[in-house]
PDB file of N, CA and C in Angstrom:
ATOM      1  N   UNK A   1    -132.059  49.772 -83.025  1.00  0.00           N
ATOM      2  CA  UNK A   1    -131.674  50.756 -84.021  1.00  0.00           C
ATOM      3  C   UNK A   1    -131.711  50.130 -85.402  1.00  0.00           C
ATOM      4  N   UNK A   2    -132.381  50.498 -86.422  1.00  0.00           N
ATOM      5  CA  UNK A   2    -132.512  50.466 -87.707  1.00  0.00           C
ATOM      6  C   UNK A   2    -131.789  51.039 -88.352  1.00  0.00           C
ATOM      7  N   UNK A   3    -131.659  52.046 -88.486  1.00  0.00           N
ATOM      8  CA  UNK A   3    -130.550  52.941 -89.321  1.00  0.00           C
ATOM      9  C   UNK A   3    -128.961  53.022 -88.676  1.00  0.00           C
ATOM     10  N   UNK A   4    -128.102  53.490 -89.796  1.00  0.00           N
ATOM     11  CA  UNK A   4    -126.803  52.630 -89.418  1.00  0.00           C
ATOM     12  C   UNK A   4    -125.854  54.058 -90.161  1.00  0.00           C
ATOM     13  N   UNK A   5    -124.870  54.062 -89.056  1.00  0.00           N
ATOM     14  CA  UNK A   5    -124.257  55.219 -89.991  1.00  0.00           C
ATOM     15  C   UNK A   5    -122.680  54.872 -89.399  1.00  0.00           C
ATOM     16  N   UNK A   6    -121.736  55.519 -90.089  1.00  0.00           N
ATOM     17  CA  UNK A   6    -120.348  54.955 -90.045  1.00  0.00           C
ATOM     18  C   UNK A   6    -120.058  55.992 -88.385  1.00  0.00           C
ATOM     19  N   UNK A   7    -119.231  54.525 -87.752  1.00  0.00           N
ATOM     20  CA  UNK A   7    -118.771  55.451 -86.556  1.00  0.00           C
ATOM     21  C   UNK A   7    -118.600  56.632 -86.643  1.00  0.00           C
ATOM     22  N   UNK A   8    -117.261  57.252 -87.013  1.00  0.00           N
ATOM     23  CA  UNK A   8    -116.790  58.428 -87.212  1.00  0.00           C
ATOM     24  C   UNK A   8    -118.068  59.539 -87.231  1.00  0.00           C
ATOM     25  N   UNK A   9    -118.891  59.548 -87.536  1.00  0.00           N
ATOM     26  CA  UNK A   9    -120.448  60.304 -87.790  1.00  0.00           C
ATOM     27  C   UNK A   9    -121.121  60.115 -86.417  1.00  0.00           C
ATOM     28  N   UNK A  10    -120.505  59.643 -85.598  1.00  0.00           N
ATOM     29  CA  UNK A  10    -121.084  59.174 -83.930  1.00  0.00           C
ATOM     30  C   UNK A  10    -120.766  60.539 -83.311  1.00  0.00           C
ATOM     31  N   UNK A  11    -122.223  61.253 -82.873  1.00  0.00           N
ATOM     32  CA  UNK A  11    -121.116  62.356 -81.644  1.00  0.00           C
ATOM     33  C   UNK A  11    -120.719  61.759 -80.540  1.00  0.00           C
ATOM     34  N   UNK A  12    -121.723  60.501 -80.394  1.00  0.00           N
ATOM     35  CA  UNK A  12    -121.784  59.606 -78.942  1.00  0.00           C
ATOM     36  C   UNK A  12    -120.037  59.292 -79.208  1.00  0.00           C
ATOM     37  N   UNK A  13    -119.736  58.844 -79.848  1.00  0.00           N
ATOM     38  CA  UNK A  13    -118.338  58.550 -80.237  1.00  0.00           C
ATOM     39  C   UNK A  13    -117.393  59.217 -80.156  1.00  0.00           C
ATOM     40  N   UNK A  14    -117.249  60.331 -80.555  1.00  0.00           N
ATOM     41  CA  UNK A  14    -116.171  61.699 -80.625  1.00  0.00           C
ATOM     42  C   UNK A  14    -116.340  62.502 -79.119  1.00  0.00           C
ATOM     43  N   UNK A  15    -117.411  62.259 -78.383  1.00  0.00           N
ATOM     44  CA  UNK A  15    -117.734  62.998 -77.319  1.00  0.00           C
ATOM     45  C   UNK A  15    -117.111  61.940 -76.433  1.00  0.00           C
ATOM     46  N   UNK A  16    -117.257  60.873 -76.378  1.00  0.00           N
ATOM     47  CA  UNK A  16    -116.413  59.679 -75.623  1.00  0.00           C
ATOM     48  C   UNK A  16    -114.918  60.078 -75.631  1.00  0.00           C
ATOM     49  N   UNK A  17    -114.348  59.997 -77.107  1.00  0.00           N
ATOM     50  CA  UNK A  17    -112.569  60.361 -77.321  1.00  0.00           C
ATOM     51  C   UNK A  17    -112.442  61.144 -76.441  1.00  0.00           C
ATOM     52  N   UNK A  18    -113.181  62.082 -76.411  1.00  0.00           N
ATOM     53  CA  UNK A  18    -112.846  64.129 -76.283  1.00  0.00           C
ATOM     54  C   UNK A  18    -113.003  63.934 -74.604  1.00  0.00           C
ATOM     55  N   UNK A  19    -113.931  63.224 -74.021  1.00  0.00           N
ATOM     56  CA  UNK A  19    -114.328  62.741 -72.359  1.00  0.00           C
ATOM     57  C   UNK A  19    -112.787  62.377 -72.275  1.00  0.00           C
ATOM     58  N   UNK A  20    -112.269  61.321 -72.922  1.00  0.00           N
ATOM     59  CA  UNK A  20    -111.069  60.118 -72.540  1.00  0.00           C
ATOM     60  C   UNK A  20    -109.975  61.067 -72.607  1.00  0.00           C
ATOM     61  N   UNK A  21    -110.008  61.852 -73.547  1.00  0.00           N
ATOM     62  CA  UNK A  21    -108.741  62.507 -73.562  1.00  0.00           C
ATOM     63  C   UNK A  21    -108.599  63.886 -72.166  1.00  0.00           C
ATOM     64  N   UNK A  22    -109.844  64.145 -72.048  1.00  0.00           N
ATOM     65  CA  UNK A  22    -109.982  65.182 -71.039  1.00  0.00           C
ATOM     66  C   UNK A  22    -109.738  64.653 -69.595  1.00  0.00           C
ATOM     67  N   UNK A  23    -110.266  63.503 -69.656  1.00  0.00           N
ATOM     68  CA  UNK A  23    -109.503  63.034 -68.419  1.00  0.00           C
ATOM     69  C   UNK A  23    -108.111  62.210 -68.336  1.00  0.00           C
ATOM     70  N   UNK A  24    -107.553  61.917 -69.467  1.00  0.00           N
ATOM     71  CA  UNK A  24    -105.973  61.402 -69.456  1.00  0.00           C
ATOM     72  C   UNK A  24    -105.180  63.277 -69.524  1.00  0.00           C
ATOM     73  N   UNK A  25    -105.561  64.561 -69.838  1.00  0.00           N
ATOM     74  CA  UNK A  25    -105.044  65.365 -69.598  1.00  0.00           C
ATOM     75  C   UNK A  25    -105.457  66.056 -67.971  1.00  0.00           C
ATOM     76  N   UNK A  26    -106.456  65.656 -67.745  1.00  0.00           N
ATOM     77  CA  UNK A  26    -106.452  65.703 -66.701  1.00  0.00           C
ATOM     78  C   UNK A  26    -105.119  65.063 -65.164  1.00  0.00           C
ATOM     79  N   UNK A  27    -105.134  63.811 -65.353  1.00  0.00           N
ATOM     80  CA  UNK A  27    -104.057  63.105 -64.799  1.00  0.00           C
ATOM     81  C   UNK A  27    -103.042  63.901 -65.081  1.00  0.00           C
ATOM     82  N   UNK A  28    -102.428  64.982 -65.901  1.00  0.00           N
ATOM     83  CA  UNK A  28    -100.993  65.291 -66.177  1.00  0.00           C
ATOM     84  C   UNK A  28    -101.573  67.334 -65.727  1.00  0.00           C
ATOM     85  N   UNK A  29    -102.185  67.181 -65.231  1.00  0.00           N
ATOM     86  CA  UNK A  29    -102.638  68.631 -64.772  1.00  0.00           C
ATOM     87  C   UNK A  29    -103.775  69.578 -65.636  1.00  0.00           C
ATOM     88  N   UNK A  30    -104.117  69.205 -66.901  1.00  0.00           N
ATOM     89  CA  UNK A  30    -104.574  70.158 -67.549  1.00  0.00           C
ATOM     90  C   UNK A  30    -105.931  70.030 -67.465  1.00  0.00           C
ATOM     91  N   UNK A  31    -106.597  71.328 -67.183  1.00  0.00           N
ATOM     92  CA  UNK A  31    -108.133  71.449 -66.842  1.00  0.00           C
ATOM     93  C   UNK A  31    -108.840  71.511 -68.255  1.00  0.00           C
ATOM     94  N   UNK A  32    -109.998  70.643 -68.367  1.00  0.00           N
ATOM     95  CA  UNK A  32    -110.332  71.302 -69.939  1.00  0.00           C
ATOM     96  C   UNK A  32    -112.205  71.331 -69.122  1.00  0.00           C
ATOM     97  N   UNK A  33    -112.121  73.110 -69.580  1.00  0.00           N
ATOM     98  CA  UNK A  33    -113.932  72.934 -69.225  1.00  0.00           C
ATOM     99  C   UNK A  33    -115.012  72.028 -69.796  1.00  0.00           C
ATOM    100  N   UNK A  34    -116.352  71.789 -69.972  1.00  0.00           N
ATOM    101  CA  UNK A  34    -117.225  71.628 -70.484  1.00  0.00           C
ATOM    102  C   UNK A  34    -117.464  72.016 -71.450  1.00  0.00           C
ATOM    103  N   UNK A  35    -117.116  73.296 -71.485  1.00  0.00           N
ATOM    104  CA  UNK A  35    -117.342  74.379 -73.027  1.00  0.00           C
ATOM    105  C   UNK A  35    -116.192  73.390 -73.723  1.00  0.00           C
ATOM    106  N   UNK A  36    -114.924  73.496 -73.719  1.00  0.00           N
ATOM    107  CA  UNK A  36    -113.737  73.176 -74.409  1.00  0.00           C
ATOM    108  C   UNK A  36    -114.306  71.285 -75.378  1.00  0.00           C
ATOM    109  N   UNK A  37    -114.601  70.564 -74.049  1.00  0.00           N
ATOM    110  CA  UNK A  37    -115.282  69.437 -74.514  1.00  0.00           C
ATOM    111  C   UNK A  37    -116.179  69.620 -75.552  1.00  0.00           C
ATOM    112  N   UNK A  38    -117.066  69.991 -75.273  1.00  0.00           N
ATOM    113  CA  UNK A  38    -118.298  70.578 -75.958  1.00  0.00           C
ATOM    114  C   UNK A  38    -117.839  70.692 -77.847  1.00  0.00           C
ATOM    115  N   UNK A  39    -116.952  72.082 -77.733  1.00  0.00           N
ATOM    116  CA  UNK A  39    -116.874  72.463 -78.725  1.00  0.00           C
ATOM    117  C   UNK A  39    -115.673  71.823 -79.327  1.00  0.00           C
ATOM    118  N   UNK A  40    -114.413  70.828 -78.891  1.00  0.00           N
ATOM    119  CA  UNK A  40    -113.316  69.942 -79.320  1.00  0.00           C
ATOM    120  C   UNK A  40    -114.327  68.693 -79.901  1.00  0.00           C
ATOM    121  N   UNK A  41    -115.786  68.228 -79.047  1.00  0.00           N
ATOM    122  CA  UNK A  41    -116.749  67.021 -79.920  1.00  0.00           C
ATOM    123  C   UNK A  41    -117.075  67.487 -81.110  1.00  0.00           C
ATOM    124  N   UNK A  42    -118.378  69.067 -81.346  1.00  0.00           N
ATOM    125  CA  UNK A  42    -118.278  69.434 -82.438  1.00  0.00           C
ATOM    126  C   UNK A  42    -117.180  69.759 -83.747  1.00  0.00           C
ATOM    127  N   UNK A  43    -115.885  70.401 -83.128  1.00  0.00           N
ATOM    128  CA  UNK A  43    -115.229  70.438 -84.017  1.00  0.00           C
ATOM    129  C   UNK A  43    -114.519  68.977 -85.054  1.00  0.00           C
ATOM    130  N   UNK A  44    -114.386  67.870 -83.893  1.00  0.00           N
ATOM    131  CA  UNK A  44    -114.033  66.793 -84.321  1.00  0.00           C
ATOM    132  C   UNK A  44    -114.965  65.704 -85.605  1.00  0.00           C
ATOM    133  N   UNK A  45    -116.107  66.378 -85.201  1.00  0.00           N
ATOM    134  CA  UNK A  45    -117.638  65.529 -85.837  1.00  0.00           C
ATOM    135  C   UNK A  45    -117.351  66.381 -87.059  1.00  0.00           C
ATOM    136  N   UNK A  46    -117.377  67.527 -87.245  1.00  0.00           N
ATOM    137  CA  UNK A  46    -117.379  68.341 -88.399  1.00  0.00           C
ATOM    138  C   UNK A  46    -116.002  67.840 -89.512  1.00  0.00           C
ATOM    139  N   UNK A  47    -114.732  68.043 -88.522  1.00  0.00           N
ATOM    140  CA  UNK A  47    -113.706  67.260 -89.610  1.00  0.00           C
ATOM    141  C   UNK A  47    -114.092  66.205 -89.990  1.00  0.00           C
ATOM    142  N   UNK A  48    -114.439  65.083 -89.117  1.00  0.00           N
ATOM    143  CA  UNK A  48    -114.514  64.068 -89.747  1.00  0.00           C
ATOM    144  C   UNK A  48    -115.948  63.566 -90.820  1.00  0.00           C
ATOM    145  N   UNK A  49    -116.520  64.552 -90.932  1.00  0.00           N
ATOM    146  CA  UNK A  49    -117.727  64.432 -91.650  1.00  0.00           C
ATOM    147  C   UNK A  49    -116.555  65.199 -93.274  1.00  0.00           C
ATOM    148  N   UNK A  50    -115.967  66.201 -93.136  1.00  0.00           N
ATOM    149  CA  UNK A  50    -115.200  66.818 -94.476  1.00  0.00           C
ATOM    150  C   UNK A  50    -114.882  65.519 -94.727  1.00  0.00           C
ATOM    151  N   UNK A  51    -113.899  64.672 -94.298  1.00  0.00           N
ATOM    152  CA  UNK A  51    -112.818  63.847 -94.442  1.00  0.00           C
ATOM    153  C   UNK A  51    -113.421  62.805 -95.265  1.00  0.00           C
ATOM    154  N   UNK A  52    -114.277  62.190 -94.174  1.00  0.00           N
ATOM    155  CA  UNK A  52    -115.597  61.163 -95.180  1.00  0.00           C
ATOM    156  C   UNK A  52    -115.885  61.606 -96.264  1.00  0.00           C
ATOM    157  N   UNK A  53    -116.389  63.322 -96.432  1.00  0.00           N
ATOM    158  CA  UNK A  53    -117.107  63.517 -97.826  1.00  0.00           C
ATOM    159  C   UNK A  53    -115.706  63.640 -99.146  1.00  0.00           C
ATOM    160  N   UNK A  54    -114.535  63.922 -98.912  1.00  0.00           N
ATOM    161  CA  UNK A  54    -113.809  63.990 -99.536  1.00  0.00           C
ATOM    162  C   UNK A  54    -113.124  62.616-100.005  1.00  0.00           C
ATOM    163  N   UNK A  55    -113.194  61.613 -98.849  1.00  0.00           N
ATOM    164  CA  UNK A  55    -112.826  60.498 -99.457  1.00  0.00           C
ATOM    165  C   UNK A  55    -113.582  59.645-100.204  1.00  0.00           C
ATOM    166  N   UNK A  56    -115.169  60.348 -99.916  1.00  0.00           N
ATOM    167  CA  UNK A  56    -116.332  59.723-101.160  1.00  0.00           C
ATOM    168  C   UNK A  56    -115.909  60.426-102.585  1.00  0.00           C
ATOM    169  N   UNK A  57    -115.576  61.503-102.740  1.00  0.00           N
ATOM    170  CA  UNK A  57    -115.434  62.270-103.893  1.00  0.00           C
ATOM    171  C   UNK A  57    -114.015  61.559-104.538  1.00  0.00           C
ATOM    172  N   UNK A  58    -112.821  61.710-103.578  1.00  0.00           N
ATOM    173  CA  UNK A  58    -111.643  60.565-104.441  1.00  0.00           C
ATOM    174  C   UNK A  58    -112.345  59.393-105.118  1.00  0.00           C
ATOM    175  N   UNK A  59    -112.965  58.514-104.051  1.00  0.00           N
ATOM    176  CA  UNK A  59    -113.185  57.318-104.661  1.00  0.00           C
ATOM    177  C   UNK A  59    -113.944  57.329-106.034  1.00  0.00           C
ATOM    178  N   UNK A  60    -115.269  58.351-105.898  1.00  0.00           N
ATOM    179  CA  UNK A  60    -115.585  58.587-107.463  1.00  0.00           C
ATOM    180  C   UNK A  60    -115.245  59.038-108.448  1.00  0.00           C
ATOM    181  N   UNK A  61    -114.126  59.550-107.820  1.00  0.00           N
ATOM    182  CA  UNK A  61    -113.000  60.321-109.096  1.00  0.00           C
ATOM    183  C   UNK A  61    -112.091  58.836-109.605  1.00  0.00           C
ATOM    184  N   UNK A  62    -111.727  58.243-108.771  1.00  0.00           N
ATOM    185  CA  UNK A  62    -110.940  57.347-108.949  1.00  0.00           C
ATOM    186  C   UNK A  62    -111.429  55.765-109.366  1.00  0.00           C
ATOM    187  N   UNK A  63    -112.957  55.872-109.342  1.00  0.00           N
ATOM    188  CA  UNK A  63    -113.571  54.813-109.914  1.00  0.00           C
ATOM    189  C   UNK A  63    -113.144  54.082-111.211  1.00  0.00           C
ATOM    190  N   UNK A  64    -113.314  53.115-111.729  1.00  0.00           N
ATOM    191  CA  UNK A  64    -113.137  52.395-112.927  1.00  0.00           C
ATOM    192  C   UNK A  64    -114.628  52.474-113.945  1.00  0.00           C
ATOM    193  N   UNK A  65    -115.484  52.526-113.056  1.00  0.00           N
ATOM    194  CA  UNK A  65    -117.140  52.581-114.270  1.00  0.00           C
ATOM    195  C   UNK A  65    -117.813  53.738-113.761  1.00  0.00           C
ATOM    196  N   UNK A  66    -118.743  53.754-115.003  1.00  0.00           N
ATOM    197  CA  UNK A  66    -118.887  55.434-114.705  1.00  0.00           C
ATOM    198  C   UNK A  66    -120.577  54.853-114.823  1.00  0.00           C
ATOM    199  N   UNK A  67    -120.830  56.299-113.911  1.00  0.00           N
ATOM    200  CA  UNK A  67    -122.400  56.717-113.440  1.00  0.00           C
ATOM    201  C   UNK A  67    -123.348  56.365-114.639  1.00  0.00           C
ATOM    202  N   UNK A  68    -124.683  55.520-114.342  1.00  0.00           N
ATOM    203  CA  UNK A  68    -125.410  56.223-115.497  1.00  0.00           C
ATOM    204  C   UNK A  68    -126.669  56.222-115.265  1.00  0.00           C
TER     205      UNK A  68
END
């Protein structure tokens, strides 16, 4: 792999959590479908893509030298 992108931007990553957590709720009874997985990875990839872009926008707000 050549190109490089920050974990958090991983679905391979968020789809792993969302697996781990589905089966630690599993152990305590709770069924979570495929769909639920599915769409708890997307939703998670999407926050954390806002979160990233907003903490790029603080930091350039909050910079010391400016663009030129």
């Amino acid at each position: 792999m050549i190109d490089q992108k920050e974990w958090y931007r991983s679905r391979t990553v968020w789809g792993g959590l969302v697996a781990l957590a589905a089966a630690l709720g599993g152990l305590f009874g709770l069924e979570v479908s495929d769909a639920i997985q599915s769409a708890a990875t997307t939703a998670l990839l999407d926050t954390a893509a806002a979160i990233g872009a907003l903490v790029a926008i603080y930091g350039r707000l909050r910079a010391e030298k400016l663009l030129h």
